[in-house]
C-alpha atoms as a PDB file:
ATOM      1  CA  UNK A   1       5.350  -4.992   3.110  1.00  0.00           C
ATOM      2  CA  UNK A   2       3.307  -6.720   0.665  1.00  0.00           C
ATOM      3  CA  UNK A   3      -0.492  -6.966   0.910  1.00  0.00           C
ATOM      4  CA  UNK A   4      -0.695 -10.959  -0.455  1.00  0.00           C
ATOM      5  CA  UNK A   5       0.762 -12.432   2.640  1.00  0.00           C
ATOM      6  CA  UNK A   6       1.733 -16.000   3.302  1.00  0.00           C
ATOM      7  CA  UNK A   7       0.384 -17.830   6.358  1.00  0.00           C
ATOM      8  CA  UNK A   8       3.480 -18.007   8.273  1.00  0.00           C
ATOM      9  CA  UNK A   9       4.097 -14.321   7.446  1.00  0.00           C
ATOM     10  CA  UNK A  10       0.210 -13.545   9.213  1.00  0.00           C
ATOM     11  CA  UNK A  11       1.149 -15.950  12.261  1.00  0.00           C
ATOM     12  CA  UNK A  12       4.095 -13.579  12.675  1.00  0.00           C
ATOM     13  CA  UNK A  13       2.103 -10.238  12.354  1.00  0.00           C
ATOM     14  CA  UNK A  14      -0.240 -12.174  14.563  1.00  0.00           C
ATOM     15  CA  UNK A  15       2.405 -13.347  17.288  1.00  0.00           C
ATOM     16  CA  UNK A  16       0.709 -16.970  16.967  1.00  0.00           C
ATOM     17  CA  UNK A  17       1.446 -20.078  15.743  1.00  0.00           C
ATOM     18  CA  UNK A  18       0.549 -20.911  11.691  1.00  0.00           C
ATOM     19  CA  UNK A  19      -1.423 -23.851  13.417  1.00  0.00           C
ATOM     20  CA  UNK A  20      -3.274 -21.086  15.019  1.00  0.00           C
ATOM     21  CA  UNK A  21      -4.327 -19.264  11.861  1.00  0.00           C
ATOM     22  CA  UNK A  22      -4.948 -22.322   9.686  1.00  0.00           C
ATOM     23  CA  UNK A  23      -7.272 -23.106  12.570  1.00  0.00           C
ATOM     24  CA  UNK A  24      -8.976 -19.774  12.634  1.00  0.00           C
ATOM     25  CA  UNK A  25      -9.276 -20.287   8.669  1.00  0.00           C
ATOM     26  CA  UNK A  26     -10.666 -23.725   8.945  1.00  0.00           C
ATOM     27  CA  UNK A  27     -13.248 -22.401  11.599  1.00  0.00           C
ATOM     28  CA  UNK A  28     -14.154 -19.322   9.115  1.00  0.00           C
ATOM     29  CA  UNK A  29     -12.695 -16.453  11.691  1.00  0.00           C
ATOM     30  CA  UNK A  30     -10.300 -15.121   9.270  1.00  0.00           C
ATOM     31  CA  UNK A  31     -10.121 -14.975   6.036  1.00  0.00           C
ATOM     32  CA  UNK A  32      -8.598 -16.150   3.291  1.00  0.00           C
ATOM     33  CA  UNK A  33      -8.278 -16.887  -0.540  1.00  0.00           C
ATOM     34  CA  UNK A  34      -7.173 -20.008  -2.573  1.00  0.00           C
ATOM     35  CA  UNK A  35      -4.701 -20.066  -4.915  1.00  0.00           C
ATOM     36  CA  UNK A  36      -4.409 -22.074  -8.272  1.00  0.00           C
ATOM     37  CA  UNK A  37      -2.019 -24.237  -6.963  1.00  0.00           C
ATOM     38  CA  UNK A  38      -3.877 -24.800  -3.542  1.00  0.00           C
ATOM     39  CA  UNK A  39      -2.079 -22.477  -1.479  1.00  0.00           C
ATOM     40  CA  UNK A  40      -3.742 -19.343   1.143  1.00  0.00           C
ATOM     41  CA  UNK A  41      -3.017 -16.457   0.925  1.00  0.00           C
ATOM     42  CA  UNK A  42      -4.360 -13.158   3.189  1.00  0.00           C
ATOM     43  CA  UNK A  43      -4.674  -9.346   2.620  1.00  0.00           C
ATOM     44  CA  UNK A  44      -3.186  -7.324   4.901  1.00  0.00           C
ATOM     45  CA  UNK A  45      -5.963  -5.032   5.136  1.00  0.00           C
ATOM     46  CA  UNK A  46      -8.069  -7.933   6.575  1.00  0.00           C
ATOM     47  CA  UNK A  47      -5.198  -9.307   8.863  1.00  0.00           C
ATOM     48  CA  UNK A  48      -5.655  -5.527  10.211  1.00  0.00           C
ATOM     49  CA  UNK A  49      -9.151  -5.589  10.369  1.00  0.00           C
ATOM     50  CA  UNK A  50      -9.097  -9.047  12.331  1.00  0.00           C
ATOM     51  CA  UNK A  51      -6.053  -8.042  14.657  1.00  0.00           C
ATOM     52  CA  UNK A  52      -7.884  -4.992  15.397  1.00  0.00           C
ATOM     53  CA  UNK A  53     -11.713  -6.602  16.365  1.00  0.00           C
ATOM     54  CA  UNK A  54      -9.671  -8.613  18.266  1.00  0.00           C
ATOM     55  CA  UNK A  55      -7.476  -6.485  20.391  1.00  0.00           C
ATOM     56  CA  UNK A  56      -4.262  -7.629  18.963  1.00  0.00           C
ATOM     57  CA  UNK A  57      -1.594  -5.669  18.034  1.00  0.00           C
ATOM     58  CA  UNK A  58       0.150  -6.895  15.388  1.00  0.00           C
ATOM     59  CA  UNK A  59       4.210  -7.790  15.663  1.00  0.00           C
ATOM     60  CA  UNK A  60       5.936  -3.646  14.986  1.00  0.00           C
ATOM     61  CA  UNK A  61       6.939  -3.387  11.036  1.00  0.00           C
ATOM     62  CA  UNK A  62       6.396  -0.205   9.328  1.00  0.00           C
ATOM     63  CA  UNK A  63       3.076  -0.708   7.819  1.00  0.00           C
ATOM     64  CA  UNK A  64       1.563  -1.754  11.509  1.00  0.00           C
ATOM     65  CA  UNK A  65       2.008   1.393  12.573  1.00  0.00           C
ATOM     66  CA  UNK A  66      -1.115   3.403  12.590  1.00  0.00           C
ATOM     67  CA  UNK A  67      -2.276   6.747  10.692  1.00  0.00           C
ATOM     68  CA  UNK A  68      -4.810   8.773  12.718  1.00  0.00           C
ATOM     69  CA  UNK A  69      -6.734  11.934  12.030  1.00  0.00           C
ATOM     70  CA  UNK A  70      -7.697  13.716  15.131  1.00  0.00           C
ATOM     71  CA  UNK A  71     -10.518  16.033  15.209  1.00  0.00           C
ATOM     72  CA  UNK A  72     -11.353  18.361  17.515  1.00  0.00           C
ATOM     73  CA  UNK A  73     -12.344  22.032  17.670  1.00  0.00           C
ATOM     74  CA  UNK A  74     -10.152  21.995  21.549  1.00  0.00           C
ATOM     75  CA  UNK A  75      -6.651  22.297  21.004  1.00  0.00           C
ATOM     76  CA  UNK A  76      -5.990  21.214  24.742  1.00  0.00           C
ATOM     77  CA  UNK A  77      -7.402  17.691  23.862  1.00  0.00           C
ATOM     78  CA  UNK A  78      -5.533  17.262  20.032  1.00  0.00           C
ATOM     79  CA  UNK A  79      -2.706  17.971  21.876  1.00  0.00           C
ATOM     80  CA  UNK A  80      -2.868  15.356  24.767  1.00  0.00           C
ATOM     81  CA  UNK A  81      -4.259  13.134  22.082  1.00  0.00           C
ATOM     82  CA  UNK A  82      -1.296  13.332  20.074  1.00  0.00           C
ATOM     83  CA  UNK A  83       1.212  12.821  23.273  1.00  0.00           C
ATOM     84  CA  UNK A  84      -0.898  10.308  24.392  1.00  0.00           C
ATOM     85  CA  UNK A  85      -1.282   7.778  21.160  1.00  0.00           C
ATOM     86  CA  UNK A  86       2.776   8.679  20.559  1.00  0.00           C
ATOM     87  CA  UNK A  87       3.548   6.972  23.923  1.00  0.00           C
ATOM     88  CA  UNK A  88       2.052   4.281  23.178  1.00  0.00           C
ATOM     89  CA  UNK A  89       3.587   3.938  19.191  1.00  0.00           C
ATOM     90  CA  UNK A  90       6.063   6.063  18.446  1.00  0.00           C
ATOM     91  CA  UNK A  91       5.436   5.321  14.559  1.00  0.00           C
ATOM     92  CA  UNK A  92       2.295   6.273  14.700  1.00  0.00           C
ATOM     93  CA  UNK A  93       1.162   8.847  11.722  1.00  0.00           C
ATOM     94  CA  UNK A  94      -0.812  11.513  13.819  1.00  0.00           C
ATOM     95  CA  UNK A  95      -2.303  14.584  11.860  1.00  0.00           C
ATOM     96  CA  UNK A  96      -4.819  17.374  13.509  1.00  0.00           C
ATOM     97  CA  UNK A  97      -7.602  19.547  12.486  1.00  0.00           C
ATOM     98  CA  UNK A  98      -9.885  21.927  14.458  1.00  0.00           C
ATOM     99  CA  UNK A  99     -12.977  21.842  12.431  1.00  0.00           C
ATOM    100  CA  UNK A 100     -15.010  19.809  10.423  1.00  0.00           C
ATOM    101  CA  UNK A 101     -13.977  21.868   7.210  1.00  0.00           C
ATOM    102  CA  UNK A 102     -10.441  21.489   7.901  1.00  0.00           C
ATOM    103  CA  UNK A 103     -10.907  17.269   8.372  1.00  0.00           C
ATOM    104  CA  UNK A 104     -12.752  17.410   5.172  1.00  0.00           C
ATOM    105  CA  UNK A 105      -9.814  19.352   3.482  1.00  0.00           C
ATOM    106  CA  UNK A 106      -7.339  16.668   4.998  1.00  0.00           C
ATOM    107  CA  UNK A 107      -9.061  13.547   4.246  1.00  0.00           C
ATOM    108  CA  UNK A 108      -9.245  14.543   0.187  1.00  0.00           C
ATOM    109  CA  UNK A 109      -5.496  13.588   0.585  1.00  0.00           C
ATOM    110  CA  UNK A 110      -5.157  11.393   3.508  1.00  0.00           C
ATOM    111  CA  UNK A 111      -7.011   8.363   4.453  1.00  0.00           C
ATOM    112  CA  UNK A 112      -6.182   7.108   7.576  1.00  0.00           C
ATOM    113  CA  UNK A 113      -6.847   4.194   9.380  1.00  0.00           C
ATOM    114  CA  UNK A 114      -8.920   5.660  12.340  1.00  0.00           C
ATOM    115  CA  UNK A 115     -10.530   9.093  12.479  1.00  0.00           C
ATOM    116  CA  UNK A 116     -10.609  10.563  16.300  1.00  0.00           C
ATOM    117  CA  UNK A 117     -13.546  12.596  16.107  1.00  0.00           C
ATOM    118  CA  UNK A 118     -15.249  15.370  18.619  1.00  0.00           C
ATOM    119  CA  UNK A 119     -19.208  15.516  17.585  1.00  0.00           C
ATOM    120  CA  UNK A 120     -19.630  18.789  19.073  1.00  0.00           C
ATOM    121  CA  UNK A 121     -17.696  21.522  16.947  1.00  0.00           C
ATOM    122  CA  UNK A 122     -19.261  24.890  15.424  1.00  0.00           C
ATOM    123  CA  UNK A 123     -19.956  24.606  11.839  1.00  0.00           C
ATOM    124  CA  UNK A 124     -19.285  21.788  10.306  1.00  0.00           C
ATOM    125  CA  UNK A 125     -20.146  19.227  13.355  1.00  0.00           C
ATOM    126  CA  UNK A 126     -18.755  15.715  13.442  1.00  0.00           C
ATOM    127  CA  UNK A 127     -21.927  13.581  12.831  1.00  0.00           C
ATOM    128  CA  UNK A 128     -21.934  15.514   9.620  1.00  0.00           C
ATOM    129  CA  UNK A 129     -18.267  14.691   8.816  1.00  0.00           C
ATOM    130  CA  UNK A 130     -18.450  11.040   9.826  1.00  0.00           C
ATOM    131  CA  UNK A 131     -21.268  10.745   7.448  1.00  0.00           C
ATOM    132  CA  UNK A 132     -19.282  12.150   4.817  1.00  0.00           C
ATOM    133  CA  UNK A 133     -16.529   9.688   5.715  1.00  0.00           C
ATOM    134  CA  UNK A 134     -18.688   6.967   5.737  1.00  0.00           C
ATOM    135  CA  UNK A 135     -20.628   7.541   2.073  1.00  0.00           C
ATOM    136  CA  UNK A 136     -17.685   8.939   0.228  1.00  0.00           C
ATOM    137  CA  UNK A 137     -14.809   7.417   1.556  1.00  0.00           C
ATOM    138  CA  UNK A 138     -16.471   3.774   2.181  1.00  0.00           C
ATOM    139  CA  UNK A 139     -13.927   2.132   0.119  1.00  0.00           C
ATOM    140  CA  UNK A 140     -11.109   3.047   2.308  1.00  0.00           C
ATOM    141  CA  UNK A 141     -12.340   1.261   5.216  1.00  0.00           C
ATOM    142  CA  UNK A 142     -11.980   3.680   7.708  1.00  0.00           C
ATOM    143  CA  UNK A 143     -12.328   3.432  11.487  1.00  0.00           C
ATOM    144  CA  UNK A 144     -14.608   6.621  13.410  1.00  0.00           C
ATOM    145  CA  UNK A 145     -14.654   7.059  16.702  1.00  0.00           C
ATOM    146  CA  UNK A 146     -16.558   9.871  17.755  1.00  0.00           C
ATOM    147  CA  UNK A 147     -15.813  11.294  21.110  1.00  0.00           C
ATOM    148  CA  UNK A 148     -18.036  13.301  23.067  1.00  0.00           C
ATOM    149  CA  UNK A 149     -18.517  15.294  26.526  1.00  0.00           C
ATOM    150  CA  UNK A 150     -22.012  15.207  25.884  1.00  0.00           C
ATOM    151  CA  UNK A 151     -22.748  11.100  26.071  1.00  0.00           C
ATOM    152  CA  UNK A 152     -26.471  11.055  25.775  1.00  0.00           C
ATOM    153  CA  UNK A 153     -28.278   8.089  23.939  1.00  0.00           C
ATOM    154  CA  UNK A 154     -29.165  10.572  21.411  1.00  0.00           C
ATOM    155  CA  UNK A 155     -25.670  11.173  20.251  1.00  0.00           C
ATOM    156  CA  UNK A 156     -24.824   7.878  20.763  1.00  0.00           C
ATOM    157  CA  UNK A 157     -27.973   7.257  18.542  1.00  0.00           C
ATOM    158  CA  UNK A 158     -26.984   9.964  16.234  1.00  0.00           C
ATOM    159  CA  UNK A 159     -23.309   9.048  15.801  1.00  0.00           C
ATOM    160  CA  UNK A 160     -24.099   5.712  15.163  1.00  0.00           C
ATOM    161  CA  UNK A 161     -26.513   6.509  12.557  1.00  0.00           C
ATOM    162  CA  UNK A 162     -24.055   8.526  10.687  1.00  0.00           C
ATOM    163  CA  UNK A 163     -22.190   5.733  10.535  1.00  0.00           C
ATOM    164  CA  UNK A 164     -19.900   5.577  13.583  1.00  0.00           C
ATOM    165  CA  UNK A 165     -17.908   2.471  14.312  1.00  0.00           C
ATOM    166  CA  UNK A 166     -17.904   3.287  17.984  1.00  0.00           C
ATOM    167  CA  UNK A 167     -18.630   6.370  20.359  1.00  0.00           C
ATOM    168  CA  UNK A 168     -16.632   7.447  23.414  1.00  0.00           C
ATOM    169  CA  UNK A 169     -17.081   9.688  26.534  1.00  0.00           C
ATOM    170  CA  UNK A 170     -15.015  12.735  27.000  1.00  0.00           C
ATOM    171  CA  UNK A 171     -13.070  12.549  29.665  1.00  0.00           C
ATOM    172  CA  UNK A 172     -11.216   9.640  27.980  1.00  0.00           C
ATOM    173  CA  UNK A 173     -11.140   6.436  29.308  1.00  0.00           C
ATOM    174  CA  UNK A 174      -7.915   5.233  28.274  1.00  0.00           C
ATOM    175  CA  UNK A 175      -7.746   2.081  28.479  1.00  0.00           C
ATOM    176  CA  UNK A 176     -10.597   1.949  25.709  1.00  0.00           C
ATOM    177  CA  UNK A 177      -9.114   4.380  23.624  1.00  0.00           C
ATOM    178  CA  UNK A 178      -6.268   2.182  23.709  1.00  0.00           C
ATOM    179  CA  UNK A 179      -8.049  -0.681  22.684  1.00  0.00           C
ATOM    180  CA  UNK A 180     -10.357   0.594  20.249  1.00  0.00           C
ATOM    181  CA  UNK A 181      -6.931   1.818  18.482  1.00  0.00           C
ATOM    182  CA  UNK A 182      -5.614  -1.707  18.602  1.00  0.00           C
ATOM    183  CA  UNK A 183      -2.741  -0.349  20.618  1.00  0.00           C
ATOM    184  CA  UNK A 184      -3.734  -2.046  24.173  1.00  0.00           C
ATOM    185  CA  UNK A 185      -1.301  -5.368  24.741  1.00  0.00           C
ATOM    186  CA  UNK A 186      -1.691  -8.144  22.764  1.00  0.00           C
ATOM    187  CA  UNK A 187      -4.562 -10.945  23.983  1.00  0.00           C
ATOM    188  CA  UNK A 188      -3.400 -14.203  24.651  1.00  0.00           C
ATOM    189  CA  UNK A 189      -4.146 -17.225  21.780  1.00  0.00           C
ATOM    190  CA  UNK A 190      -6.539 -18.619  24.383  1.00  0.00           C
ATOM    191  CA  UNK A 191      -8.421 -16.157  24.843  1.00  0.00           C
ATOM    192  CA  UNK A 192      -9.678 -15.831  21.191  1.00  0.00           C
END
């Protein structure tokens, strides 16, 4: 898919109508760019980054598909990670790692769209390795979500800090992982 798209070709990703999104342009909720000759035109990195602060999941073409890093020193929880996101998109580009080191070695060559990431692992721990995601990898926009069985304000505080887009409780609550991972059902128009 290309990454200059046309309005009709957002309202489709979207599942709206092109009123809709010339509306939501008009009222400066999404953006978009002018051509010479008059015409808008959207990224698709921002028509991800909108669909996803939204809750929407965009309409199922190869590139909507997400790429996730999970990290997390428990192999019990990588793997009902893994079963659990592939339930819910089968397309979904899942790789693991077990450490911090290991998440550092995969990101050099991977840059994913969301990072799952435990803050409590031996060595390298995650606030450290969101940090690093978050100074040397800022240009590839990249979502954290740091997990954690121990949810105190100061690792919320801490993760947050280092740069966290959002922080979850371990046990899982699903329906927020879901949703932070833009994979919960679409939102209606209205509710926007």
């Amino acid at each position: 898919m290309r990454h200059d798209l046309r309005p009709n070709e957002v309202a489709k990703l979207l599942r709206v109508s092109p009123i809709t999104v010339r509306d939501w342009v008009n009222k400066g909720i999404l953006k978009a760019r002018t051509t010479p000759g008059g015409h808008r035109r959207f990224s698709l990195k921002e028509i991800k980054k909108f669909a996803h602060s939204r809750g929407i999941k965009l309409e199922n073409d190869s590139k909507a598909s997400s790429s996730i890093l999970v990290v997390d020193d428990n192999i019990q929880i990588t793997q009902f990670l893994e079963e659990f996101i592939l339930l819910y998109d089968a397309e979904a580009e899942i790789v693991v790692a077990h450490d911090g080191f290991a998440a550092g070695v995969k990101l050099e060559g991977y840059k994913p769209d969301f990072v799952l990431l435990d803050l409590m692992m031996p060595r390298l721990n995650g606030f450290e390795v969101c940090k690093y995601i978050k100074t040397e990898l800022i240009k590839y926009d990249i979502c954290v979500i740091t997990m954690t069985g121990y949810f105190s304000q100061e690792n919320i505080d801490k993760a947050f800090a280092a740069g966290a887009n959002y922080c979850i409780r371990k046990p899982f609550d699903e329906a927020q992982l879901l949703k932070l991972l833009n994979m919960s059902e679409s939102i209606r128009e209205t509710e926007l």
